[in-house]
Protein backbone atom coordinates (compact mmCIF):
# COMPACT_ATOMS: atom_id res chain seq x y z
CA UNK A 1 0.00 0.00 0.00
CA UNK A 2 1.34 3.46 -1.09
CA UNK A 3 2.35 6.08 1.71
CA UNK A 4 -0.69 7.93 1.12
CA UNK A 5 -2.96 5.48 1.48
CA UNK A 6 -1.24 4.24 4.44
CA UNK A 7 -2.24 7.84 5.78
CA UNK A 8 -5.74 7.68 5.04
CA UNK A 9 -5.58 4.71 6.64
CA UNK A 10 -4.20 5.61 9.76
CA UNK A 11 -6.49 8.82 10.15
CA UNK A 12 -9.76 6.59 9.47
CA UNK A 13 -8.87 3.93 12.37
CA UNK A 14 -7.66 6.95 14.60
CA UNK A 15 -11.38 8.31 13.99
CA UNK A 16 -13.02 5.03 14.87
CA UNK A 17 -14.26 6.24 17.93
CA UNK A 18 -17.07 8.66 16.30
CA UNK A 19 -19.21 9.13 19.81
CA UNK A 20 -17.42 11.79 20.70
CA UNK A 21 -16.95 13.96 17.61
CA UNK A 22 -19.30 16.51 16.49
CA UNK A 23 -18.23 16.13 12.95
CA UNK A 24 -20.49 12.89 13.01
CA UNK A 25 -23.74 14.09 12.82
CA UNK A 26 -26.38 10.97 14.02
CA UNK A 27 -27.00 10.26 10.35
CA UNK A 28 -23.09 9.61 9.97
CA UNK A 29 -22.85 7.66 13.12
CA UNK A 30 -25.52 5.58 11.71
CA UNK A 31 -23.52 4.92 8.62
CA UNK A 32 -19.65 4.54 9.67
CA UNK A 33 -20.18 2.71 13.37
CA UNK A 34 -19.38 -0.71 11.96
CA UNK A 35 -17.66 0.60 9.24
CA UNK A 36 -14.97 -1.91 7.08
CA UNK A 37 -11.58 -0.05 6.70
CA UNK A 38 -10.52 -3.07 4.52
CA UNK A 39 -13.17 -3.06 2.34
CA UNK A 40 -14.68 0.71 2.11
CA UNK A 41 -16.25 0.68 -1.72
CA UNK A 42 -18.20 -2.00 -0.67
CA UNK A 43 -19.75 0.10 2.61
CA UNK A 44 -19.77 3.40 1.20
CA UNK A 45 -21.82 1.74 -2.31
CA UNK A 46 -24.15 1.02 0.20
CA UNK A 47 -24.56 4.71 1.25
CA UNK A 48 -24.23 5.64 -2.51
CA UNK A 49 -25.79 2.84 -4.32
CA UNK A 50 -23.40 1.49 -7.15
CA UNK A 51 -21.92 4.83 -8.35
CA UNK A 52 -18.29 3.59 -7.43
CA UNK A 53 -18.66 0.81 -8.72
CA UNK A 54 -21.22 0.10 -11.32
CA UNK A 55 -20.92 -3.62 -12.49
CA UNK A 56 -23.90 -3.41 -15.20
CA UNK A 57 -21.68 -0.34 -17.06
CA UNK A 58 -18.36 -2.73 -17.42
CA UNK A 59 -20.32 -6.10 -18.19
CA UNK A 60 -18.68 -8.27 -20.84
CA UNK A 61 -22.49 -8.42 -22.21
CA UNK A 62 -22.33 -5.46 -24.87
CA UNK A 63 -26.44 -5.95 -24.98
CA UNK A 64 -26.37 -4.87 -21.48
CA UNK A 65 -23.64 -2.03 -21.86
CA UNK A 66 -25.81 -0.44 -24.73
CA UNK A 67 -29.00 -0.48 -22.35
CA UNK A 68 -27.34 0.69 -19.31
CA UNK A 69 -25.95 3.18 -21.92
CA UNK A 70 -29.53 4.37 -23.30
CA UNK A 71 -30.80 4.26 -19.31
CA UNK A 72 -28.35 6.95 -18.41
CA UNK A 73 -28.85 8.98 -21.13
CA UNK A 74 -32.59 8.87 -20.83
CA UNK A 75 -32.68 9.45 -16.95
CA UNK A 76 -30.50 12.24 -17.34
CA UNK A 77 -32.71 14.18 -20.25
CA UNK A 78 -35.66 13.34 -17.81
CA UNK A 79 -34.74 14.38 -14.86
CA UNK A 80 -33.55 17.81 -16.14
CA UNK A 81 -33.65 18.52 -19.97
CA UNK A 82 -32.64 22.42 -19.50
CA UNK A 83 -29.80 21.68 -17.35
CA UNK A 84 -28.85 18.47 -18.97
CA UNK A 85 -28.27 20.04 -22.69
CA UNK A 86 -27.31 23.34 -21.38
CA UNK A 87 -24.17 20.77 -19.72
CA UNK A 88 -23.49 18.76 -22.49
CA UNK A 89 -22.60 21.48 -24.70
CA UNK A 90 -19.75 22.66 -22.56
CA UNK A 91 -16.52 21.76 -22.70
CA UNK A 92 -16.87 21.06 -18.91
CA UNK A 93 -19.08 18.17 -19.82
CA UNK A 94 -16.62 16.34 -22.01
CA UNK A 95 -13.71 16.83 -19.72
CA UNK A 96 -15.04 15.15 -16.76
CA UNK A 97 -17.01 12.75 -18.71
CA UNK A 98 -12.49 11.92 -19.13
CA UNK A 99 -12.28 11.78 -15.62
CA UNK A 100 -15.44 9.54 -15.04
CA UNK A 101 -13.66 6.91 -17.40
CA UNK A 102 -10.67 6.86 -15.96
CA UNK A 103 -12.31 6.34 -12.54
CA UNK A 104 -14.12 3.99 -14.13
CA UNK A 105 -17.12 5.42 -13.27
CA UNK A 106 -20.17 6.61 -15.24
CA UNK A 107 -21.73 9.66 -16.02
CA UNK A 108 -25.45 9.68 -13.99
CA UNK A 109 -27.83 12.95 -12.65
CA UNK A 110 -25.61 13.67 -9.86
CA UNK A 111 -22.67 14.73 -12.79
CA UNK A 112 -25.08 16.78 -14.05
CA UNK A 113 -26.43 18.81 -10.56
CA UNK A 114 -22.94 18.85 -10.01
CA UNK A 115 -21.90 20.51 -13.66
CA UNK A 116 -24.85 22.86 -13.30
CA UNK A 117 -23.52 23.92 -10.41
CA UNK A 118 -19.96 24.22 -11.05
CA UNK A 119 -21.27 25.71 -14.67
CA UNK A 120 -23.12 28.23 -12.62
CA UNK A 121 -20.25 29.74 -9.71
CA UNK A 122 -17.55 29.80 -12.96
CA UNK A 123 -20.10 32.34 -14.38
CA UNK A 124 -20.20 33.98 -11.02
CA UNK A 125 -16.35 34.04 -9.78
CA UNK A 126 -14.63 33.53 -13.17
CA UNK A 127 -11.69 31.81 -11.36
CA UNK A 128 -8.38 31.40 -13.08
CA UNK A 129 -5.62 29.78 -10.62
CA UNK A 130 -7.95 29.70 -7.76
CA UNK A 131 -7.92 27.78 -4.43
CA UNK A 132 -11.12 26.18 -4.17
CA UNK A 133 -12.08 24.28 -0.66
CA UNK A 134 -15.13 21.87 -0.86
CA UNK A 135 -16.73 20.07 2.21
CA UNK A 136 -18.34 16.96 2.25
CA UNK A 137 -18.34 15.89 -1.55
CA UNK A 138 -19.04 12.45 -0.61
CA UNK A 139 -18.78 10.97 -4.25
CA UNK A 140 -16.00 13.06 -5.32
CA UNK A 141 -18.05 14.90 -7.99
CA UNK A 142 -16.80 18.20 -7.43
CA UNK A 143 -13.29 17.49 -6.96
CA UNK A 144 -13.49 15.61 -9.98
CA UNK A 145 -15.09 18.33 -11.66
CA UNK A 146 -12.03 21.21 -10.40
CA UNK A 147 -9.12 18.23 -11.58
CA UNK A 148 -10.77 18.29 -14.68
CA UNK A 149 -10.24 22.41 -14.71
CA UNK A 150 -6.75 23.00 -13.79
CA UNK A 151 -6.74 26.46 -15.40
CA UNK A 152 -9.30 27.69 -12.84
CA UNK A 153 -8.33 25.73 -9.41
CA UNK A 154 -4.61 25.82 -8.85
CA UNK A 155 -5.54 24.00 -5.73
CA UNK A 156 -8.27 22.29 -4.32
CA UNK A 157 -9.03 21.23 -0.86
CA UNK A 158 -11.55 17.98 0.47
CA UNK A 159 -12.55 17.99 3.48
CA UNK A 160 -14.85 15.10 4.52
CA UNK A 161 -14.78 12.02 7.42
CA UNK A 162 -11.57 10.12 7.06
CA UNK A 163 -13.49 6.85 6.47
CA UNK A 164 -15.33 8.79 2.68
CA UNK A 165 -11.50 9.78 2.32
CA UNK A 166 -10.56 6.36 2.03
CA UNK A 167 -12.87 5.73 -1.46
CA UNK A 168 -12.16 9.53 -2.73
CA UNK A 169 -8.42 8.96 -2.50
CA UNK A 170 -8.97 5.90 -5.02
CA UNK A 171 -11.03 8.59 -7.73
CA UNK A 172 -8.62 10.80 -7.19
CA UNK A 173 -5.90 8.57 -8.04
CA UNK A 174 -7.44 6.68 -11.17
CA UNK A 175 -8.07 10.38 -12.41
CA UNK A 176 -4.44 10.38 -12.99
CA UNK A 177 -3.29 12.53 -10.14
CA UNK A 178 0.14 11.24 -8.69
CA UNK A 179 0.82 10.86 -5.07
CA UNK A 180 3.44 13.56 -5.28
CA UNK A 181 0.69 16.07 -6.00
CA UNK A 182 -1.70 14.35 -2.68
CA UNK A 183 -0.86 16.00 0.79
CA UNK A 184 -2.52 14.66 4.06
CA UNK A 185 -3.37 17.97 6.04
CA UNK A 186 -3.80 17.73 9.59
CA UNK A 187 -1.86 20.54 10.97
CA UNK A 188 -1.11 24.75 10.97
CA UNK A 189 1.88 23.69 9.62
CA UNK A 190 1.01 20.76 6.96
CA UNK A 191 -1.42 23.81 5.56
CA UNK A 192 1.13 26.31 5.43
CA UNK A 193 3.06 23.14 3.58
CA UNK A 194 0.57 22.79 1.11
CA UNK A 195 0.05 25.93 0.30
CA UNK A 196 4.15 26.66 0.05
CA UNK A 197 4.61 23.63 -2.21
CA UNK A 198 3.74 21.96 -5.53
CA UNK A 199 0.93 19.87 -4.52
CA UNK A 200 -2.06 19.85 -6.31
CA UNK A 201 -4.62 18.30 -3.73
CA UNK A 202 -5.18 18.48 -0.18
CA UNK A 203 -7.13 15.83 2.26
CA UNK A 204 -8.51 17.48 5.25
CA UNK A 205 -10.42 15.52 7.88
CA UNK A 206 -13.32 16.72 8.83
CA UNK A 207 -12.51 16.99 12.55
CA UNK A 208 -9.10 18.93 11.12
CA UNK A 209 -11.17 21.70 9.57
CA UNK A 210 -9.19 24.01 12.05
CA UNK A 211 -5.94 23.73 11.00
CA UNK A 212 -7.07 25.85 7.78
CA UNK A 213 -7.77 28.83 9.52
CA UNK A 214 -6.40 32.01 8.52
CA UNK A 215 -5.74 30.47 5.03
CA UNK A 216 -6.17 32.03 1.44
CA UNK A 217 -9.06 30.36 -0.11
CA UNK A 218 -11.24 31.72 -2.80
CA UNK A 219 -13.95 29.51 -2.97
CA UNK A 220 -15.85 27.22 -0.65
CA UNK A 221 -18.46 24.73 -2.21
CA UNK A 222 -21.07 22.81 -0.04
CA UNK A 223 -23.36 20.24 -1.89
CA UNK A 224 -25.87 18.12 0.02
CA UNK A 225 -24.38 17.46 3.37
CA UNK A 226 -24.15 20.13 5.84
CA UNK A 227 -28.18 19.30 5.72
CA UNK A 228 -26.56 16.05 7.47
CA UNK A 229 -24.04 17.46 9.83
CA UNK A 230 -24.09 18.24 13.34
CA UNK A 231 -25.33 22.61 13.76
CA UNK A 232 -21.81 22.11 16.10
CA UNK A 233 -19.89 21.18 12.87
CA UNK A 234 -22.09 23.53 10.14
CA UNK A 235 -21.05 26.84 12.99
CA UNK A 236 -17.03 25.40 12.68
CA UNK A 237 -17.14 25.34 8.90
CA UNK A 238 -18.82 29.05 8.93
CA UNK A 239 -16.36 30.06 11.16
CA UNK A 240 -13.84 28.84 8.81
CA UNK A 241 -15.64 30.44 5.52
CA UNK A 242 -16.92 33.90 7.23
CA UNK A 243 -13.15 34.89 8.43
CA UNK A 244 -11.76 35.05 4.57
CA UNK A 245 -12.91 37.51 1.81
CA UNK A 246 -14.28 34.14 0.10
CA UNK A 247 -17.39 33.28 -2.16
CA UNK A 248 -19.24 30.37 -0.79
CA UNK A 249 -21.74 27.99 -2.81
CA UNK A 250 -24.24 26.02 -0.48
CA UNK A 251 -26.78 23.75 -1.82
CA UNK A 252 -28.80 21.69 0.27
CA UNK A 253 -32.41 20.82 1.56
CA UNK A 254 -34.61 23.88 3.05
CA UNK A 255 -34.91 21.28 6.20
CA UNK A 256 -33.89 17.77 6.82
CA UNK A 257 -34.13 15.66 9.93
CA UNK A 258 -32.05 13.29 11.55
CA UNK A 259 -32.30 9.91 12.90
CA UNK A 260 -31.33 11.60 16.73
CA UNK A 261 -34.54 13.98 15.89
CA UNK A 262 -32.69 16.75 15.24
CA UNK A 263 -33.69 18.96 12.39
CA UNK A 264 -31.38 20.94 10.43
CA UNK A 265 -33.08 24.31 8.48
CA UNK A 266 -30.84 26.07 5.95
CA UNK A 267 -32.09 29.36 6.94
CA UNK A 268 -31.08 28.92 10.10
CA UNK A 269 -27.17 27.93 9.09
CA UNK A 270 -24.96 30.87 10.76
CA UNK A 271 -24.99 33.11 7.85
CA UNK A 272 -24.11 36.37 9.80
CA UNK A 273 -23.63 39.20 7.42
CA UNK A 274 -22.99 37.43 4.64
CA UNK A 275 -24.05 39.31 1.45
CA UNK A 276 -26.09 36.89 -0.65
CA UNK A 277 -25.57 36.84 -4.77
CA UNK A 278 -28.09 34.74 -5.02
CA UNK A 279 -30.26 32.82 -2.85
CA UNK A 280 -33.11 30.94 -4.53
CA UNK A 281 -35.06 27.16 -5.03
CA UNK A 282 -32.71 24.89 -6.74
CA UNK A 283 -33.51 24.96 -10.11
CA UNK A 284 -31.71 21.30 -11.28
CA UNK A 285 -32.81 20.14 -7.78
CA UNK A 286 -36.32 19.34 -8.15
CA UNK A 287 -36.62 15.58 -9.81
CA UNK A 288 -34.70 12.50 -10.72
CA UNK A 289 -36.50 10.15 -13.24
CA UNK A 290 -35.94 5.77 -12.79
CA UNK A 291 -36.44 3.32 -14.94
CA UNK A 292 -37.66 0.87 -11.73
CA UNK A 293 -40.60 2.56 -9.66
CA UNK A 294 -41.14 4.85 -8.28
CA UNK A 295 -40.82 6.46 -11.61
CA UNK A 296 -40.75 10.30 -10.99
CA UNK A 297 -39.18 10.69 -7.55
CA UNK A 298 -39.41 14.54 -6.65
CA UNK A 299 -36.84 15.95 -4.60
CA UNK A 300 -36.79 17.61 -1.10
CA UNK A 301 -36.73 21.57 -1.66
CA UNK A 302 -33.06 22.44 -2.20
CA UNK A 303 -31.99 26.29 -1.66
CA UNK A 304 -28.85 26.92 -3.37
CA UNK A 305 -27.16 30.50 -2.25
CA UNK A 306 -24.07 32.16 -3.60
CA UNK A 307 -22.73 34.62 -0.78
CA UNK A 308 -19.70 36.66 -0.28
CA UNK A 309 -18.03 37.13 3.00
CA UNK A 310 -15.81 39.72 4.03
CA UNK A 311 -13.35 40.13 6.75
């Protein structure tokens, strides 16, 4: 096993203990307790369903490649025709479509709410050499998307639980990153590393988020999972986000409640004086179309907001 791995590793088993962590929200606790360090695609594509990993898409049965093909394709002009062609036409499209390959991974809705929305804060920021800093992008979608665009994020940090780390390291790898350009930050002083040297990507564990304090970041992205953290962990991250002169991207549900009872409200996220860009309903949020039933499943109301923070 490479030294990197070896790492992630190491930080996942140091985090086994999750009780007493508020970056493990009841929902995560739920997930990870009996989590298998030796075998995390296989627990995680049970969180994820068979994105990783998608046997049907690399069957030796072309038959079955062409439907799974035609099923995609078909979901995705379904679920959100606008956004769907308005992605496909960009180069943005094609380029991690590259990636998606090479992770051996295929191209389903949650490529395309993630293009839209990396489509969408490009128009906004127009980055060119950027840092970019996104939290909790479980599948690796977004970091995907920013290794795909090296012209516009010079660097790009993930922060998410060490155990997600685990699988993200492995897309990030068969993207064609090398382990030269990986760096495990845990530390003050592995960020001011990072940030000093060559490397391309850092890993930040979630219960690490303060070590990036007082960094330069330009843009923070959060997709779909501070709506599952603890309000403990969704006050550090603001804390984090509201101390830069930063643009921050947060898409999630308008409410969503946890298996401890708990119910977190986006409105009610520590937004302080943040000057919102925009703040509106979702707009490639609202369905996802199945070939099995149900058919049509709509989608909790996501609020997507694009707000600027100054010091």
């Amino acid at each position: 096993m490479s030294e990197i791995r070896n790492q992630a590793l190491a930080k996942a088993v140091k985090s086994r203990s999750v009780s007493g962590s508020d970056a493990y929200s009841s929902y995560w606790k739920k997930w990870v307790g009996s989590f298998d360090f030796l075998d995390p695609e296989t627990n995680l594509r049970k969180i994820y369903g068979d994105y990783y990993t998608p046997v049907r898409w690399h069957s030796k049965n072309i038959i079955l490649r062409v439907l799974v093909s035609l099923e995609i394709l078909v979901t995705n002009i379904l679920s959100s025709p606008k956004y769907y062609f308005a992605a496909i036409v960009r180069p943005s499209y094609w380029k991690l479509s590259q990636v998606s390959r090479r992770q051996k991974r295929h191209m389903n809705f949650a490529n395309i709410i993630a293009l839209s929305a990396f489509n969408f804060i490009c128009s906004k920021a127009k980055p060119k050499s950027q840092t970019i800093c996104i939290i909790g992008d479980g599948a690796s979608n977004f970091v995907s998307l920013c290794l795909s665009a090296p012209e516009q994020f010079k660097k790009i940090i993930s922060i998410n639980l060490p155990e997600v780390h685990l699988v993200e390291l492995e897309m990030i790898l068969r993207s064609g990153v090398a382990e030269s350009d990986l760096t495990l930050v845990d530390s003050k002083g592995g960020a001011s590393e990072f940030f000093a040297s060559d490397s391309k990507v850092a890993i930040v564990s979630a219960e690490d988020v303060k070590c990036l304090l007082d960094t330069k970041i330009d843009v923070f992205v959060n997709m779909s999972s501070m709506q599952e953290m603890t309000k403990e962990a969704i006050s550090e991250y603001f804390d984090l986000i509201s101390g830069t002169e930063s643009l921050f991207y947060c898409c999630n549900r308008k409410e969503k409640k946890l298996p401890d009872g708990t119910t977190i409200r986006f409105d009610e996220y520590p937004w302080g004086s943040a000057k919102f860009l925009v703040k509106e309903v979702c707009p490639w949020m609202r369905k996802t179309m199945n070939i099995t039933r149900p058919f049509i499943r709509r989608q909790e109301v996501h609020i997507h907001a694009l707000a600027k923070f100054t010091k």
